[in-house]
Protein backbone atom coordinates (compact mmCIF):
# COMPACT_ATOMS: atom_id res chain seq x y z
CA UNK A 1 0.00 0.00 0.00
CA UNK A 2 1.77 3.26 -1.13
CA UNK A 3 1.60 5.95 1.39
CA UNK A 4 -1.48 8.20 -0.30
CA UNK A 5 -3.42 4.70 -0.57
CA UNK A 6 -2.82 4.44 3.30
CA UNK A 7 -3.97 8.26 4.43
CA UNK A 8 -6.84 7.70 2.21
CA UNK A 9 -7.92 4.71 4.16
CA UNK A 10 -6.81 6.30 7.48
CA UNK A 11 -9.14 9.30 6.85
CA UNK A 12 -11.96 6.93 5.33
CA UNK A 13 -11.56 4.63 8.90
CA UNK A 14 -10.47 7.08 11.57
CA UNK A 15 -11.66 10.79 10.99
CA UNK A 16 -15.64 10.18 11.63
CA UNK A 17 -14.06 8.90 15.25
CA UNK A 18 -10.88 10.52 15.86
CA UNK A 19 -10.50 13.44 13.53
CA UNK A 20 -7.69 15.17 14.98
CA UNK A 21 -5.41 11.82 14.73
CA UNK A 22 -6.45 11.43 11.61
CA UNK A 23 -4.94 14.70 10.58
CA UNK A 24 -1.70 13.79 12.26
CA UNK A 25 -1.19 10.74 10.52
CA UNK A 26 -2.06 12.32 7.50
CA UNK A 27 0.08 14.83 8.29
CA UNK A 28 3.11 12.51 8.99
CA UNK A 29 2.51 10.16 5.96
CA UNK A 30 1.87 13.01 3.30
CA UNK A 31 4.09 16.10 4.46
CA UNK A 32 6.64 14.60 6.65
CA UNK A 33 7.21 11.06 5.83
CA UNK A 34 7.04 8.66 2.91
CA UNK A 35 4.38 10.21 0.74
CA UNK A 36 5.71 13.53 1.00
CA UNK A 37 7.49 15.42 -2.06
CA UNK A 38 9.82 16.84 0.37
CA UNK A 39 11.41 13.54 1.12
CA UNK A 40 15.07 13.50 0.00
CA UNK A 41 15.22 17.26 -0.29
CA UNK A 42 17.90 18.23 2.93
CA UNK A 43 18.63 17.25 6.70
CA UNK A 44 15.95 15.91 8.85
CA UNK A 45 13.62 14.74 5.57
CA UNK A 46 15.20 11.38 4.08
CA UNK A 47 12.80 8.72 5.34
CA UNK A 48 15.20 7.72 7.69
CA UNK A 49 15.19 10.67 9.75
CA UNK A 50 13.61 10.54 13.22
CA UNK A 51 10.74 12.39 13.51
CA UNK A 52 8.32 12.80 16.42
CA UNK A 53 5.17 15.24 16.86
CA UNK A 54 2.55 15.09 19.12
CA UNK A 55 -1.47 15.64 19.14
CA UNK A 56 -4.11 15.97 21.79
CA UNK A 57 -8.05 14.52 21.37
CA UNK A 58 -10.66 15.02 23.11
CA UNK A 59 -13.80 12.73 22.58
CA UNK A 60 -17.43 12.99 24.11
CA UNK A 61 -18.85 10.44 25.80
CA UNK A 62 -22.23 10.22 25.52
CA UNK A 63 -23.93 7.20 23.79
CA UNK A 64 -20.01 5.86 23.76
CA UNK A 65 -17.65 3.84 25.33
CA UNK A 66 -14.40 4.09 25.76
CA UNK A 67 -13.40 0.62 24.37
CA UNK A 68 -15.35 1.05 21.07
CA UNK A 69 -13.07 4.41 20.26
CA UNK A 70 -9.37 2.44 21.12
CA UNK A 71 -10.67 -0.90 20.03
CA UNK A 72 -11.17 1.68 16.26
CA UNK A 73 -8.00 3.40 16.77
CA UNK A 74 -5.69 0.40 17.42
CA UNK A 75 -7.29 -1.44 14.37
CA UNK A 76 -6.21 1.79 12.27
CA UNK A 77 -2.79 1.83 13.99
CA UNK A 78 -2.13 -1.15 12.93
CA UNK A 79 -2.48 -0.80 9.24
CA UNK A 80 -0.64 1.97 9.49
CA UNK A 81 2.70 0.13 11.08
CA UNK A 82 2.29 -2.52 8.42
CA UNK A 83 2.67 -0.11 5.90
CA UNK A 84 4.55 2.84 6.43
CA UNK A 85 7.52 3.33 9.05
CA UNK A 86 5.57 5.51 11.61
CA UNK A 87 4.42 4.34 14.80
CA UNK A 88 2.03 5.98 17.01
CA UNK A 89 1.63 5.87 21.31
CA UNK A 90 -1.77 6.61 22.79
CA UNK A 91 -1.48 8.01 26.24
CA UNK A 92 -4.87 8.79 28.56
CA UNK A 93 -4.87 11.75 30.18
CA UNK A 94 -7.43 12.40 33.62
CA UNK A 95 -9.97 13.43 32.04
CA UNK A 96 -11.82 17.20 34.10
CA UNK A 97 -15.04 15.76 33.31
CA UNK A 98 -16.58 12.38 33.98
CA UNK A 99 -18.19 12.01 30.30
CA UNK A 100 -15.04 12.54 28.28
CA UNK A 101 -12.02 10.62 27.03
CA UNK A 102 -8.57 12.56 26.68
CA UNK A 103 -5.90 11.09 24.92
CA UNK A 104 -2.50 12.29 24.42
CA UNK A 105 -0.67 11.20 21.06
CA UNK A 106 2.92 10.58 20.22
CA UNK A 107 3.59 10.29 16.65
CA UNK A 108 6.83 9.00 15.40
CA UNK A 109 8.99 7.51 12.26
CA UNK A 110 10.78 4.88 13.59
CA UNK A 111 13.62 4.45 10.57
CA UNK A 112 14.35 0.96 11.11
CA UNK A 113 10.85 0.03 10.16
CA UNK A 114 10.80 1.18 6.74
CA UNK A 115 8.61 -0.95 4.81
């Protein structure tokens, strides 16, 4: 799966649940990483370059649970490290109010993964 084939499924999969991840991977597959057309073009952008970013999501709740949105998430994830070299680590965050989910995301190109 080329890297535009994977951001297309990514957004198709992920951004009706998680849209701001979704954006990040997207982000890190077509401007940073593999798919980009800056690739190649100085220091810090040859695919084997480390590169890290991070996002923060907030998700509501109500008529959810928290399972169904991670159980989503890591299904997505997974394509993802199958097919490209980035990885991604999904930290929880307390949450200020009792119906939300916070998640913290770490986004990174690990270059010995390169597939």
């Amino acid at each position: 799966m080329t890297p535009n084939e994977t951001a297309i499924m990514i957004h198709r999969e992920l951004s009706p649940i998680a849209p701001k991840l979704s954006a990040a991977l997207n982000r890190a597959l077509l401007d940073i990483g593999e798919g980009s057309r800056l690739v190649g073009l100085g220091p810090g952008t040859h695919q084997s370059d480390p590169a890290t970013f991070h996002e923060f999501e907030t998700f509501s709740l109500k008529g959810s649970h928290p399972a169904d949105i991670l159980t989503k998430i890591t299904q997505v994830l997974q394509a993802l490290e199958a097919h490209s070299s980035w990885k991604v680590i999904i930290d929880k965050k307390p949450s200020h109010t009792p119906d939300q989910l916070e998640l913290l995301y770490t986004l990174f190109r690990d270059p010995h993964s390169i597939s």
